[in-house]
N, C-alpha and C. Protein backbone atom coordinates (compact mmCIF):
# COMPACT_ATOMS: atom_id res chain seq x y z
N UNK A 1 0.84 -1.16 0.00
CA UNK A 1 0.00 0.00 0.00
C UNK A 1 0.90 1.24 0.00
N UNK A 2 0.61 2.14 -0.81
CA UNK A 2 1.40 3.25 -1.07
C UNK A 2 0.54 4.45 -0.99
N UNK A 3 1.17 5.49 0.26
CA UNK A 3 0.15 6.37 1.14
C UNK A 3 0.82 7.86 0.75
N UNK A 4 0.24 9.13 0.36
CA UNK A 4 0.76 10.09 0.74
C UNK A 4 0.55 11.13 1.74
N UNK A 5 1.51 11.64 2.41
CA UNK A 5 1.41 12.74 3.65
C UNK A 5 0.51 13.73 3.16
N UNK A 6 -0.98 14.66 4.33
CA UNK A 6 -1.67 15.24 3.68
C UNK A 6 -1.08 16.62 4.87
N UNK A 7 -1.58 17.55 4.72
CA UNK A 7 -0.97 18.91 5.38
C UNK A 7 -2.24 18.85 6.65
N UNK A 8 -1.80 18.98 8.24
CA UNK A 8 -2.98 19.24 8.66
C UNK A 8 -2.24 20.45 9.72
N UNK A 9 -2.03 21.70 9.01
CA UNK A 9 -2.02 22.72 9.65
C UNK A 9 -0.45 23.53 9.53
N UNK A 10 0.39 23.31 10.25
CA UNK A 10 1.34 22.99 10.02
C UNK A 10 2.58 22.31 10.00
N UNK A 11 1.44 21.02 9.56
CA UNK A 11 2.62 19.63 10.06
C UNK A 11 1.63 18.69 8.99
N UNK A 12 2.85 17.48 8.67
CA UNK A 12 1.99 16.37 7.98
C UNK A 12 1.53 15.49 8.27
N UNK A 13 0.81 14.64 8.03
CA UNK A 13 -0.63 13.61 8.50
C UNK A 13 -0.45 12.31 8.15
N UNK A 14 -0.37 11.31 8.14
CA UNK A 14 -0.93 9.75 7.60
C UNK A 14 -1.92 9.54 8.05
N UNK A 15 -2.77 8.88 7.14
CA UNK A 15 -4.42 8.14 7.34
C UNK A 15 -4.43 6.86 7.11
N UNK A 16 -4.58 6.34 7.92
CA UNK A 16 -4.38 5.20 8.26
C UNK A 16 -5.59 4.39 7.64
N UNK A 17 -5.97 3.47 6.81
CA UNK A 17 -7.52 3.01 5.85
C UNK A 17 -7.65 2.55 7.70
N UNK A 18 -9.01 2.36 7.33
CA UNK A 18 -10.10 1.75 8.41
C UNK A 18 -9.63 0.31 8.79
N UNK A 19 -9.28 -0.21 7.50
CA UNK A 19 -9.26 -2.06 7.67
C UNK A 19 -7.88 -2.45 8.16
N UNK A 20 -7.18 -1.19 8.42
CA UNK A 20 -5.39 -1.78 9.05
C UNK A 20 -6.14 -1.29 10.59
N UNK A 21 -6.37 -0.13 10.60
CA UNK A 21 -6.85 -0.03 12.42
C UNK A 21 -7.50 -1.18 13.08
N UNK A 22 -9.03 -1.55 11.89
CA UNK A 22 -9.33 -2.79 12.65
C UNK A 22 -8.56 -3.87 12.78
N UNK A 23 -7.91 -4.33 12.13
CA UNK A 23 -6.59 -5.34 11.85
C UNK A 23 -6.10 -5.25 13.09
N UNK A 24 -5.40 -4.32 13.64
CA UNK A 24 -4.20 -3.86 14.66
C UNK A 24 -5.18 -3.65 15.75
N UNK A 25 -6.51 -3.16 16.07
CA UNK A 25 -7.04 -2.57 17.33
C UNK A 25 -6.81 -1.57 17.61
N UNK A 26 -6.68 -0.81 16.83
CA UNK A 26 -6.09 0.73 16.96
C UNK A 26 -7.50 1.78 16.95
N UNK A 27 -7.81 2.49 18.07
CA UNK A 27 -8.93 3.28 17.75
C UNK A 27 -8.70 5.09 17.99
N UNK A 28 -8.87 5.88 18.10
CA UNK A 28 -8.54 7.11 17.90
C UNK A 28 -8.00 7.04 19.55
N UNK A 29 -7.98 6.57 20.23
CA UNK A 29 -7.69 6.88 22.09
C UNK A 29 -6.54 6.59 22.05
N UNK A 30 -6.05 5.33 21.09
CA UNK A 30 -4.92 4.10 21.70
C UNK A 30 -3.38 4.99 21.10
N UNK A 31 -2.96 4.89 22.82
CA UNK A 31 -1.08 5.30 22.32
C UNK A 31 -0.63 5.01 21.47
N UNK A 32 0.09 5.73 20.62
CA UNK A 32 1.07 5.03 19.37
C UNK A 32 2.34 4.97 19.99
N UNK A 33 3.74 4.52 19.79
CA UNK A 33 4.93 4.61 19.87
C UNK A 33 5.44 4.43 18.51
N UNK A 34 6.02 5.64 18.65
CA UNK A 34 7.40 5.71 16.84
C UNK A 34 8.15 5.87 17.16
N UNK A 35 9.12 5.22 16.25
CA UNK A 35 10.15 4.85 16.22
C UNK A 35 10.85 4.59 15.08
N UNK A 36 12.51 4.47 14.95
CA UNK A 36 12.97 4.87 13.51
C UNK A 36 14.36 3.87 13.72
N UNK A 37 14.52 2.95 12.55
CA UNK A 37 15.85 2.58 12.53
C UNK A 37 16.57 3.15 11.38
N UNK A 38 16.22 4.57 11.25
CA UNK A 38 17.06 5.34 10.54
C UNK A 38 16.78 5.68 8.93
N UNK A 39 16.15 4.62 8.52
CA UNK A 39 15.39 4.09 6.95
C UNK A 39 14.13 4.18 7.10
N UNK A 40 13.04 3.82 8.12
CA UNK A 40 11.69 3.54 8.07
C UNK A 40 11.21 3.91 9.45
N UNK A 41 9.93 4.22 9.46
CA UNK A 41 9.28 4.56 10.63
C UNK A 41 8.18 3.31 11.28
N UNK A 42 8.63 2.85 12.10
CA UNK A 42 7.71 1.47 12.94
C UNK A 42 6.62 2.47 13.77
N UNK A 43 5.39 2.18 13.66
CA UNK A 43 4.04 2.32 14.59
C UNK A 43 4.08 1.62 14.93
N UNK A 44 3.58 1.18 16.55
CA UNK A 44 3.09 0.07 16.72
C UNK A 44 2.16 0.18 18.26
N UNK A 45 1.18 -0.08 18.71
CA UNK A 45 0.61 0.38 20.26
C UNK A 45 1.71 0.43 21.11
N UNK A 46 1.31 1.52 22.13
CA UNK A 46 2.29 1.98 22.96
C UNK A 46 2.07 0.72 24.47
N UNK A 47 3.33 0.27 24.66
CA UNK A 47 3.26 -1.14 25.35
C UNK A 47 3.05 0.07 26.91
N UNK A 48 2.67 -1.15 28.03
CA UNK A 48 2.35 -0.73 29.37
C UNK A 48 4.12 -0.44 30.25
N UNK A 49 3.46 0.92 30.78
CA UNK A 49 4.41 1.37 31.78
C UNK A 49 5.19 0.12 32.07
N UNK A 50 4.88 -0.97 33.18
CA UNK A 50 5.35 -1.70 34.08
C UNK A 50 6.42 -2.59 33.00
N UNK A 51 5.77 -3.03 31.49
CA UNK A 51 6.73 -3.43 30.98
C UNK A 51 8.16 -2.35 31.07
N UNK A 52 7.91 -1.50 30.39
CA UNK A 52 8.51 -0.29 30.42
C UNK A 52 10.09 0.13 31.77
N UNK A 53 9.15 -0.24 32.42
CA UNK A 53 9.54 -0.09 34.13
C UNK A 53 11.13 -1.68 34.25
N UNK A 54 10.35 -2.73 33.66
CA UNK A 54 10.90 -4.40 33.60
C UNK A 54 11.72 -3.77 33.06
N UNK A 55 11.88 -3.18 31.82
CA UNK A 55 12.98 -3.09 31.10
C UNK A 55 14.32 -2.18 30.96
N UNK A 56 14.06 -1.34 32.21
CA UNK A 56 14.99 -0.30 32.24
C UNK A 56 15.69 -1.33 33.42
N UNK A 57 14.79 -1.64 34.23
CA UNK A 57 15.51 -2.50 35.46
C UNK A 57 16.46 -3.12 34.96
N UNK A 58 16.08 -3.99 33.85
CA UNK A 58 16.94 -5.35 33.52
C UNK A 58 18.31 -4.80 32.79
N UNK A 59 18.05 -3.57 31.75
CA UNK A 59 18.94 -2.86 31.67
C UNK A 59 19.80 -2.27 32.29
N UNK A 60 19.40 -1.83 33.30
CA UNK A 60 20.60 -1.47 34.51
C UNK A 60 21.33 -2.37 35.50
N UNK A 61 20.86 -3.51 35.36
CA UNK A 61 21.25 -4.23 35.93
C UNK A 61 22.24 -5.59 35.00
N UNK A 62 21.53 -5.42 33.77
CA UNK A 62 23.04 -5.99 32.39
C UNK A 62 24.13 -5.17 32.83
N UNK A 63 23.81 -3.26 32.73
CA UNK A 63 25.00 -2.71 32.74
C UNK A 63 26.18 -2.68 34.00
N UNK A 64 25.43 -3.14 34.81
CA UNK A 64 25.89 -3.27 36.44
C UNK A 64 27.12 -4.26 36.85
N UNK A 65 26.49 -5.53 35.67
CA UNK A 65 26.86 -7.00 35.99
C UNK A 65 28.13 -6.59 34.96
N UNK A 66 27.78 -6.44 33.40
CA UNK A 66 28.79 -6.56 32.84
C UNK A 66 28.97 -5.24 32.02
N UNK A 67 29.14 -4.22 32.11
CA UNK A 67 29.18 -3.01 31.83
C UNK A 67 30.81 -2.46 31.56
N UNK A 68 31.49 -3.27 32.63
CA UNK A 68 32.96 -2.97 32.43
C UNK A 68 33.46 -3.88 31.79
N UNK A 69 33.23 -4.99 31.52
CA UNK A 69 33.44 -6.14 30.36
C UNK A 69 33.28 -6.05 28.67
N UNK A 70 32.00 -4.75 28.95
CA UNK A 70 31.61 -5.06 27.52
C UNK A 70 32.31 -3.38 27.10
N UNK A 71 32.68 -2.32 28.06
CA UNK A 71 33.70 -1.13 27.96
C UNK A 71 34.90 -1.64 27.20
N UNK A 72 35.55 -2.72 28.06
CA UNK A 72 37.22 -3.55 27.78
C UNK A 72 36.54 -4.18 26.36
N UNK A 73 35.87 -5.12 25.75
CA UNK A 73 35.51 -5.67 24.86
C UNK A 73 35.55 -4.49 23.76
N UNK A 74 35.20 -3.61 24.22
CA UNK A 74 34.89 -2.45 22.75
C UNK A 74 36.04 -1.51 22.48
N UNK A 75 36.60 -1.63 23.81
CA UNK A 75 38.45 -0.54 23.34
C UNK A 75 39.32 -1.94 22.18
């Protein structure tokens, strides 16, 4: 499907067809999260705080355990 940006004010828009929202569960309320690996832009529902919360933990606590391992690994 090939979409173009429409002007809504002063900024641009995507419209999303009806049959990908119902597809996905997406209704005018539901969080989005974007995101970019530099080439393309990922939508996708915005996941729950507590995950959110899991994942910084576990992250700080990779960097805790091996943080100075993976410093020495990269010089």
């Amino acid at each position: 499907m090939i979409k173009k940006l429409t002007r809504h004010g002063n900024s641009l828009a995507l419209v999303i067809d009806r049959g990908v929202l119902d597809l996905l569960k997406i209704g005018a309320d539901t969080p989005l999260e974007i995101t970019t690996d530099g080439r393309a832009l990922v939508i996708e529902p915005a996941r729950g705080e507590a995950r959110r919360r899991r994942l910084a933990k576990a992250l700080g606590e990779g960097h805790r355990r091996y943080g100075r391992m993976l410093r020495r690994l990269a010089d």
